[in-house]
N, C-alpha and C. Protein backbone atom coordinates (compact mmCIF):
# COMPACT_ATOMS: atom_id res chain seq x y z
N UNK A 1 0.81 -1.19 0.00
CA UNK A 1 0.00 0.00 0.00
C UNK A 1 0.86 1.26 0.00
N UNK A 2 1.72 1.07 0.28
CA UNK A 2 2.68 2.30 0.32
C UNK A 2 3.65 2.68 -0.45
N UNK A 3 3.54 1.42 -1.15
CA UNK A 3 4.46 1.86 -2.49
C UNK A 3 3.53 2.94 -3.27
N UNK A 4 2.03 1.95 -3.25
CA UNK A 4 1.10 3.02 -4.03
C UNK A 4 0.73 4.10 -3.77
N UNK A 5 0.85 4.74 -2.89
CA UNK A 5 0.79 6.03 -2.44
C UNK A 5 2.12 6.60 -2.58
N UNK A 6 3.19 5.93 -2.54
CA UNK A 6 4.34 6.66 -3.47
C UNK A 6 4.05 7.02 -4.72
N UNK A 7 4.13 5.75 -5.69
CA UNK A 7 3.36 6.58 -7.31
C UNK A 7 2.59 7.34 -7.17
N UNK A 8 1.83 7.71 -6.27
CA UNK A 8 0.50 8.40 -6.63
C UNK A 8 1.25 9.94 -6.10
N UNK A 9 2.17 10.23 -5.35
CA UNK A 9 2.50 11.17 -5.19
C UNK A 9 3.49 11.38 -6.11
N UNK A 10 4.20 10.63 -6.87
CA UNK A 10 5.71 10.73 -7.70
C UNK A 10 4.64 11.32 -9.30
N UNK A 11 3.11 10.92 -9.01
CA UNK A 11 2.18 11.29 -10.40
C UNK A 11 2.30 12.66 -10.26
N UNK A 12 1.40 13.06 -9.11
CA UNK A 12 1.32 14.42 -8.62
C UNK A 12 2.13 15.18 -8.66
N UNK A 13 3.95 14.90 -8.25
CA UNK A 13 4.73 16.06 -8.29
C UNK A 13 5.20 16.08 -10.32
N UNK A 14 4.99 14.97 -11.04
CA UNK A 14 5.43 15.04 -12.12
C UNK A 14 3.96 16.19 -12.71
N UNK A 15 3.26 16.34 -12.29
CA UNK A 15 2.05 17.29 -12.65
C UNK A 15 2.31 19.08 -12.26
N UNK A 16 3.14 19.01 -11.38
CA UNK A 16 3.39 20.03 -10.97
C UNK A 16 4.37 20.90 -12.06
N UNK A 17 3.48 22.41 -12.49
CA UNK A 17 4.35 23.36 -13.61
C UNK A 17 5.71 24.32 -12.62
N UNK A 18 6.80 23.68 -13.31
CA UNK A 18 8.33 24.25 -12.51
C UNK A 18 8.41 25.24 -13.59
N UNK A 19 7.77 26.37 -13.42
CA UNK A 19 8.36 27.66 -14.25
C UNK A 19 8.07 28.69 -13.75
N UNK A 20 8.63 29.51 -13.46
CA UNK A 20 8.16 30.73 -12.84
C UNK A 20 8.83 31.69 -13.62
N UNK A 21 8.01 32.87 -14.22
CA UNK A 21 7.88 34.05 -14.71
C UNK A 21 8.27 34.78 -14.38
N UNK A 22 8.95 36.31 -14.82
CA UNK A 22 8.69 37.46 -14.15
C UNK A 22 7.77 37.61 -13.43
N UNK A 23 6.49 37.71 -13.96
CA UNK A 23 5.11 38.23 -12.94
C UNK A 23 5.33 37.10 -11.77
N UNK A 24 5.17 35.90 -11.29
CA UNK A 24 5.53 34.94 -10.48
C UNK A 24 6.25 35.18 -9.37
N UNK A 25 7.76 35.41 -10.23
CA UNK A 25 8.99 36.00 -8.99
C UNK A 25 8.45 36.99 -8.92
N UNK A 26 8.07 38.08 -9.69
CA UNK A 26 8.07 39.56 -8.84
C UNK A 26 6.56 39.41 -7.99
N UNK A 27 5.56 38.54 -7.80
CA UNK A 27 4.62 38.65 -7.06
C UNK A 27 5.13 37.91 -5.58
N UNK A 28 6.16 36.91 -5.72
CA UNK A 28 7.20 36.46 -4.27
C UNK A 28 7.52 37.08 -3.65
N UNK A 29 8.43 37.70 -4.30
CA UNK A 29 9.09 38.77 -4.27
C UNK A 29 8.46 40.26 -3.13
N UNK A 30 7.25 40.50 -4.06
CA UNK A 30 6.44 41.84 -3.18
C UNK A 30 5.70 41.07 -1.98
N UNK A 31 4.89 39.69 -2.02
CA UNK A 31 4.34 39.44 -0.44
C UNK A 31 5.27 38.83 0.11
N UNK A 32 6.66 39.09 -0.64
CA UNK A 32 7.39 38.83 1.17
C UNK A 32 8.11 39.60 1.97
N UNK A 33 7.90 41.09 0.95
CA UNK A 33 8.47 42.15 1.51
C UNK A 33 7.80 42.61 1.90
N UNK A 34 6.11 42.94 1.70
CA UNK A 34 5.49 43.97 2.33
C UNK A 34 4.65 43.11 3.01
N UNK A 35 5.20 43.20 4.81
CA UNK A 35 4.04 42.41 5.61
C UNK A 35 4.62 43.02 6.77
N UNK A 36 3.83 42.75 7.62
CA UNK A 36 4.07 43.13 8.96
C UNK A 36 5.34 43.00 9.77
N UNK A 37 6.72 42.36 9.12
CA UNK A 37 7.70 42.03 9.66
C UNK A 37 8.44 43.27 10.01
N UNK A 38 8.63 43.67 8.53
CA UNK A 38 9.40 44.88 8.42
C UNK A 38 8.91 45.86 9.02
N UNK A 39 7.58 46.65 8.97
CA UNK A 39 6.81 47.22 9.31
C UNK A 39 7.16 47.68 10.88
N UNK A 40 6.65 46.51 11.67
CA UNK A 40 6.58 47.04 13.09
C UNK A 40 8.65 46.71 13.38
N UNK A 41 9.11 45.88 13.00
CA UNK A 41 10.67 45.71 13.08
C UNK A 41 11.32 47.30 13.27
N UNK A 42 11.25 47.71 12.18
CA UNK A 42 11.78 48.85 12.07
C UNK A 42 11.05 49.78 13.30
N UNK A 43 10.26 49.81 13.39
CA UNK A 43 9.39 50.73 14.49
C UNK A 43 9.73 50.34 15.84
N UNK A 44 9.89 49.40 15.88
CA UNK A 44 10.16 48.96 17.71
C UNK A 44 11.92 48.79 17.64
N UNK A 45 12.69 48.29 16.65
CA UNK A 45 13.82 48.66 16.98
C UNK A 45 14.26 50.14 16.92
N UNK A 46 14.01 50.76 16.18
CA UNK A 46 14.49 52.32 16.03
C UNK A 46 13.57 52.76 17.83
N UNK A 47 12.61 52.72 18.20
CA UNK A 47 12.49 52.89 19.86
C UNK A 47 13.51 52.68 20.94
N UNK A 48 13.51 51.28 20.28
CA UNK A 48 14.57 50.28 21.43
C UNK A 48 16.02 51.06 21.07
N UNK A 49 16.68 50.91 19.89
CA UNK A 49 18.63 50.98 19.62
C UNK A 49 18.61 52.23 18.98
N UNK A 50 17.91 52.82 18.33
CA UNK A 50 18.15 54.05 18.04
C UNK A 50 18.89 54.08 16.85
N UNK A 51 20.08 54.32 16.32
CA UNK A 51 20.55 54.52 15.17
C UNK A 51 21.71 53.04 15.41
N UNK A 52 21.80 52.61 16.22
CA UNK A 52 22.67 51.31 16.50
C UNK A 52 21.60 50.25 15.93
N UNK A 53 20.11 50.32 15.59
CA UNK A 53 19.27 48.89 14.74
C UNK A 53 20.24 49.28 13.72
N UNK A 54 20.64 50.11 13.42
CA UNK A 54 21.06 49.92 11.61
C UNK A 54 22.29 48.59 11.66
N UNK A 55 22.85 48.16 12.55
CA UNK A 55 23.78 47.64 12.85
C UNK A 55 22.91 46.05 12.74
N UNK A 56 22.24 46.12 13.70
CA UNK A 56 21.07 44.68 13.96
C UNK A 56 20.21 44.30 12.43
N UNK A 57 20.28 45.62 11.94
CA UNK A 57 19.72 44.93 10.14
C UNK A 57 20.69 44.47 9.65
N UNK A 58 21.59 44.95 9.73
CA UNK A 58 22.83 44.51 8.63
C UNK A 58 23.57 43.04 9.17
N UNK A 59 23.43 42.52 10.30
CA UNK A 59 23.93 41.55 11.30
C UNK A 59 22.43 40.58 10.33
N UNK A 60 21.37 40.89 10.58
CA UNK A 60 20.14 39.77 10.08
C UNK A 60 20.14 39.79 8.67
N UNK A 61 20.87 40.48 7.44
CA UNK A 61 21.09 40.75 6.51
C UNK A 61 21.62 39.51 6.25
N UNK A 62 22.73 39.35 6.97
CA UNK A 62 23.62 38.64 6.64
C UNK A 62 22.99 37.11 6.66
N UNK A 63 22.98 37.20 7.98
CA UNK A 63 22.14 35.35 8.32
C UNK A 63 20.83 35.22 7.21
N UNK A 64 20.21 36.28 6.99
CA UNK A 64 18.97 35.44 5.89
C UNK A 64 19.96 35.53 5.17
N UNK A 65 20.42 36.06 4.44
CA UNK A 65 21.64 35.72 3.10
C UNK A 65 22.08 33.99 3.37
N UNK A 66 22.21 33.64 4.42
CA UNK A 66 22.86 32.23 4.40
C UNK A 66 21.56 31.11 5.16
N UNK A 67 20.46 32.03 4.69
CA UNK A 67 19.67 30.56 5.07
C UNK A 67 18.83 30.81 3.67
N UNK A 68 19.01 31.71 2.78
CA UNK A 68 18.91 32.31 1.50
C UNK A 68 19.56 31.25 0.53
N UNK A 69 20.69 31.05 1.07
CA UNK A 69 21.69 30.04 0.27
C UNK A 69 21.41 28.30 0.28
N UNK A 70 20.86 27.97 1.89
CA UNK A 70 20.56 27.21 1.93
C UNK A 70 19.57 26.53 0.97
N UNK A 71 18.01 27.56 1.30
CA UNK A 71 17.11 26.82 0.74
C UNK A 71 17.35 26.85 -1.24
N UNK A 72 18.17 27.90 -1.59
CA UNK A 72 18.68 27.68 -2.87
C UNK A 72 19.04 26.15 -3.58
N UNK A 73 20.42 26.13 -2.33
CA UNK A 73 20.71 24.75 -2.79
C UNK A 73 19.95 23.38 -2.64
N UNK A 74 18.89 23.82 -0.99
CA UNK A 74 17.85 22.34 -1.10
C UNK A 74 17.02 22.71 -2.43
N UNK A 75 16.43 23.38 -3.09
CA UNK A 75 15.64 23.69 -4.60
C UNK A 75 16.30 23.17 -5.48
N UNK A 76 17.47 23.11 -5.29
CA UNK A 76 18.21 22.54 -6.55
C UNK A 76 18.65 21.42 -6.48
N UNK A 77 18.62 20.63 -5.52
CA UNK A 77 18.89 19.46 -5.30
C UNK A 77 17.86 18.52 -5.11
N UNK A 78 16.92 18.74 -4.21
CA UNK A 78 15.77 18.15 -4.35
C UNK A 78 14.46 19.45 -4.80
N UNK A 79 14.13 19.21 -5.93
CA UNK A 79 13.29 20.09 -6.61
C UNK A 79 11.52 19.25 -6.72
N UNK A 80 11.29 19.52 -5.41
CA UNK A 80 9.91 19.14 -5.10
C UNK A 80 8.88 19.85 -4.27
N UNK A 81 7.95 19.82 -4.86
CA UNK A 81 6.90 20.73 -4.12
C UNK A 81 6.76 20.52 -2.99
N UNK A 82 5.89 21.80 -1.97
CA UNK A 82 5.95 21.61 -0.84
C UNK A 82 7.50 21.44 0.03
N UNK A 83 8.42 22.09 -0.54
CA UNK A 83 9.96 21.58 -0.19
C UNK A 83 9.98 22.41 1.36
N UNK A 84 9.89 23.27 1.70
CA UNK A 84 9.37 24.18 2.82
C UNK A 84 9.18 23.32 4.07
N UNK A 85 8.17 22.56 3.70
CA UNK A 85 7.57 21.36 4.70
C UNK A 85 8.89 19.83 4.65
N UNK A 86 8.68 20.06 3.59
CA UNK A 86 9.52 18.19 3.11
C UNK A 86 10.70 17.90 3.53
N UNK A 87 11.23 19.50 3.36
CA UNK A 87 12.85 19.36 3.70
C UNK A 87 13.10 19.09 5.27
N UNK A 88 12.49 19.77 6.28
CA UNK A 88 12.58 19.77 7.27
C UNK A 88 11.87 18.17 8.08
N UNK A 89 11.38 17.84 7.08
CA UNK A 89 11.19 16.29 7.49
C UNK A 89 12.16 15.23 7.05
N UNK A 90 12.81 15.83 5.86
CA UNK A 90 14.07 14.67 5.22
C UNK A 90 14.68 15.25 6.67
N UNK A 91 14.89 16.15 7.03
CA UNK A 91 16.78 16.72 7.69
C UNK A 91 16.37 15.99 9.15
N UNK A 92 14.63 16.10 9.70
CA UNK A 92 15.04 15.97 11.21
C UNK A 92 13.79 15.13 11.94
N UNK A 93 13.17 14.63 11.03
CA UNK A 93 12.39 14.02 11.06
C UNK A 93 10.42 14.14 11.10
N UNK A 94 9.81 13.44 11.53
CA UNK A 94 8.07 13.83 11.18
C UNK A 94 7.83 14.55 12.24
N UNK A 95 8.32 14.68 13.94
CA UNK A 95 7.79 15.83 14.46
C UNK A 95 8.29 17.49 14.11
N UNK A 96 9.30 17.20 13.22
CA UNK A 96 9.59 18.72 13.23
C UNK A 96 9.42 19.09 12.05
N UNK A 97 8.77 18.02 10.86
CA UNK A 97 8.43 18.37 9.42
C UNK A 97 6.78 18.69 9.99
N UNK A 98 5.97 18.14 11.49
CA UNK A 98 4.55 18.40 11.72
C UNK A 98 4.77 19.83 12.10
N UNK A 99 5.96 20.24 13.14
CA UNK A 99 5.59 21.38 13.96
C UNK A 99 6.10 22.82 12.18
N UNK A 100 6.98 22.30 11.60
CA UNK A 100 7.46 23.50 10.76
C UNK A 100 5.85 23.45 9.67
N UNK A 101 5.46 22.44 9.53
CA UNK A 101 4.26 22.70 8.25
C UNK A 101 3.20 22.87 9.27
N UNK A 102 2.84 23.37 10.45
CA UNK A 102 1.92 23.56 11.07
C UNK A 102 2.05 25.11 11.22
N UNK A 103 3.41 25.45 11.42
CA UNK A 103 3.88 26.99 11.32
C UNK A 103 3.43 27.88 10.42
N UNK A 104 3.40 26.68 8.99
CA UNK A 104 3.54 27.38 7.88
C UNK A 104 2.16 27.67 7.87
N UNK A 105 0.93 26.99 7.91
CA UNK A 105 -0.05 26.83 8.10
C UNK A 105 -1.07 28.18 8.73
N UNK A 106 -0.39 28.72 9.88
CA UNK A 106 -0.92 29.41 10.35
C UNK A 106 -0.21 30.63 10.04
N UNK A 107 0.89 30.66 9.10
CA UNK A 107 1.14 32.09 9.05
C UNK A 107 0.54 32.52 7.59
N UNK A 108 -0.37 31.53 7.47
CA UNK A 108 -1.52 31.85 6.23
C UNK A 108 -2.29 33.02 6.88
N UNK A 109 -2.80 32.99 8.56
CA UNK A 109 -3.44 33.82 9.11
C UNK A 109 -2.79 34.85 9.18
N UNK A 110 -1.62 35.57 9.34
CA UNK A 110 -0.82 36.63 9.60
C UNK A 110 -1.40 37.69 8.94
N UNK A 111 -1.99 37.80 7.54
CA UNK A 111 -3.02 39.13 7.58
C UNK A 111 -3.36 40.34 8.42
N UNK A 112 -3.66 39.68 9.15
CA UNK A 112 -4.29 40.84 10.58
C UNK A 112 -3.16 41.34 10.72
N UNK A 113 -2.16 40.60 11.48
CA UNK A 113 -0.62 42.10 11.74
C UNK A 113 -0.54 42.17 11.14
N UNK A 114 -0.36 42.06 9.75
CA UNK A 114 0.17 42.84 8.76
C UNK A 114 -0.79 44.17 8.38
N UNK A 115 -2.00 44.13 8.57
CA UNK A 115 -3.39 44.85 8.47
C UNK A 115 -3.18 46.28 9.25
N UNK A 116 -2.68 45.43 10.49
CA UNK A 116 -2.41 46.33 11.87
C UNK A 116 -1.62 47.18 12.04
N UNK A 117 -0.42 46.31 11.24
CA UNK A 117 0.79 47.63 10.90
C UNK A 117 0.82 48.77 9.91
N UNK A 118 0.07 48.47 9.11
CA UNK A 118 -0.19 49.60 7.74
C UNK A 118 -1.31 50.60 8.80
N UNK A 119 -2.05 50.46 9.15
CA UNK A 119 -3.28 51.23 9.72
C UNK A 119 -2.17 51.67 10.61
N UNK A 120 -1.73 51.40 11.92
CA UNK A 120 -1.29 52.45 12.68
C UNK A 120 0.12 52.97 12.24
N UNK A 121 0.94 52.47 10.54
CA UNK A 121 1.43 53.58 10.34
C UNK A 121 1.30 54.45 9.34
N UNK A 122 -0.05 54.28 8.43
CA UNK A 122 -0.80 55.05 8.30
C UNK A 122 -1.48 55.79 9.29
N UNK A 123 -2.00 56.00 10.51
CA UNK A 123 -2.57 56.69 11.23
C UNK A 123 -1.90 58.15 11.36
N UNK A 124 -0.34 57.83 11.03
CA UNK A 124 0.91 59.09 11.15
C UNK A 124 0.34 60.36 9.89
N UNK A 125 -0.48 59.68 9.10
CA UNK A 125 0.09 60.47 7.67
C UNK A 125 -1.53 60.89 7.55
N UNK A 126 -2.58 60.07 7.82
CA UNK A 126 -3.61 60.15 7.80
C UNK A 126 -4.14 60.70 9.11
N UNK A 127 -4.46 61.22 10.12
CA UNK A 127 -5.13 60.82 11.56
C UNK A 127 -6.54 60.62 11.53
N UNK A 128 -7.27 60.86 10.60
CA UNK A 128 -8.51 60.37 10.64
C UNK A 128 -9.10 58.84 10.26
N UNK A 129 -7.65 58.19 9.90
CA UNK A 129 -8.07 56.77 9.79
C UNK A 129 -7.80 55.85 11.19
């Protein structure tokens, strides 16, 4: 039985279209820049360090750059959908491929802060909103 549910998934990923476009990357690209990360980040560190965050961006610059690299090379090595979830179950096994695709799951909900952060920093430019 489990072989057959292998083919049946080895059908499925051979179904899957590996091409991505300009419009594609550049739509990645914009929802993963404009969300609530950056938003309130910048706002609560510039409170907290003052002109020393510029230091703490350029320090986290670096590390996504090398987990940037990482998931590069897992894409290119194993080039399968859902890799996000999959990989972290090849590297460390099914509770931490459940807890990382359960993560992923709910930061489908993240909307709202992100919602939250445009409105109160729009509220600066606007005050009647």
């Amino acid at each position: 039985m489990s072989t057959t549910a292998g083919d049946e998934v080895a059908a499925e990923e051979g179904r899957l279209r590996r091409h991505l476009g300009v419009g594609g990357l550049s739509a990645i690209g914009f929802s993963n820049i404009v969300g609530s990360g950056w938003l309130f980040a910048a706002l609560y560190a510039a409170q907290i360090a003052g002109p020393a965050a510029l230091v703490a961006w350029l320090i986290a610059g670096v590390l996504v750059t090398l987990v940037a690299l990482v998931m590069v090379e897992l894409g290119a090595t194993r080039p399968e959908g859902g890799g996000t979830v999959r990989w972290p179950l090849y590297a460390s096994g099914r509770l931490t491929g459940t807890v990382i695709g359960f993560s992923v799951l709910l930061s489908v909900g993240a909307t709202s802060a992100e919602l939250t952060a445009i409105v109160q920093y729009a509220g600066y430019y606007l005050p009647w909103l």
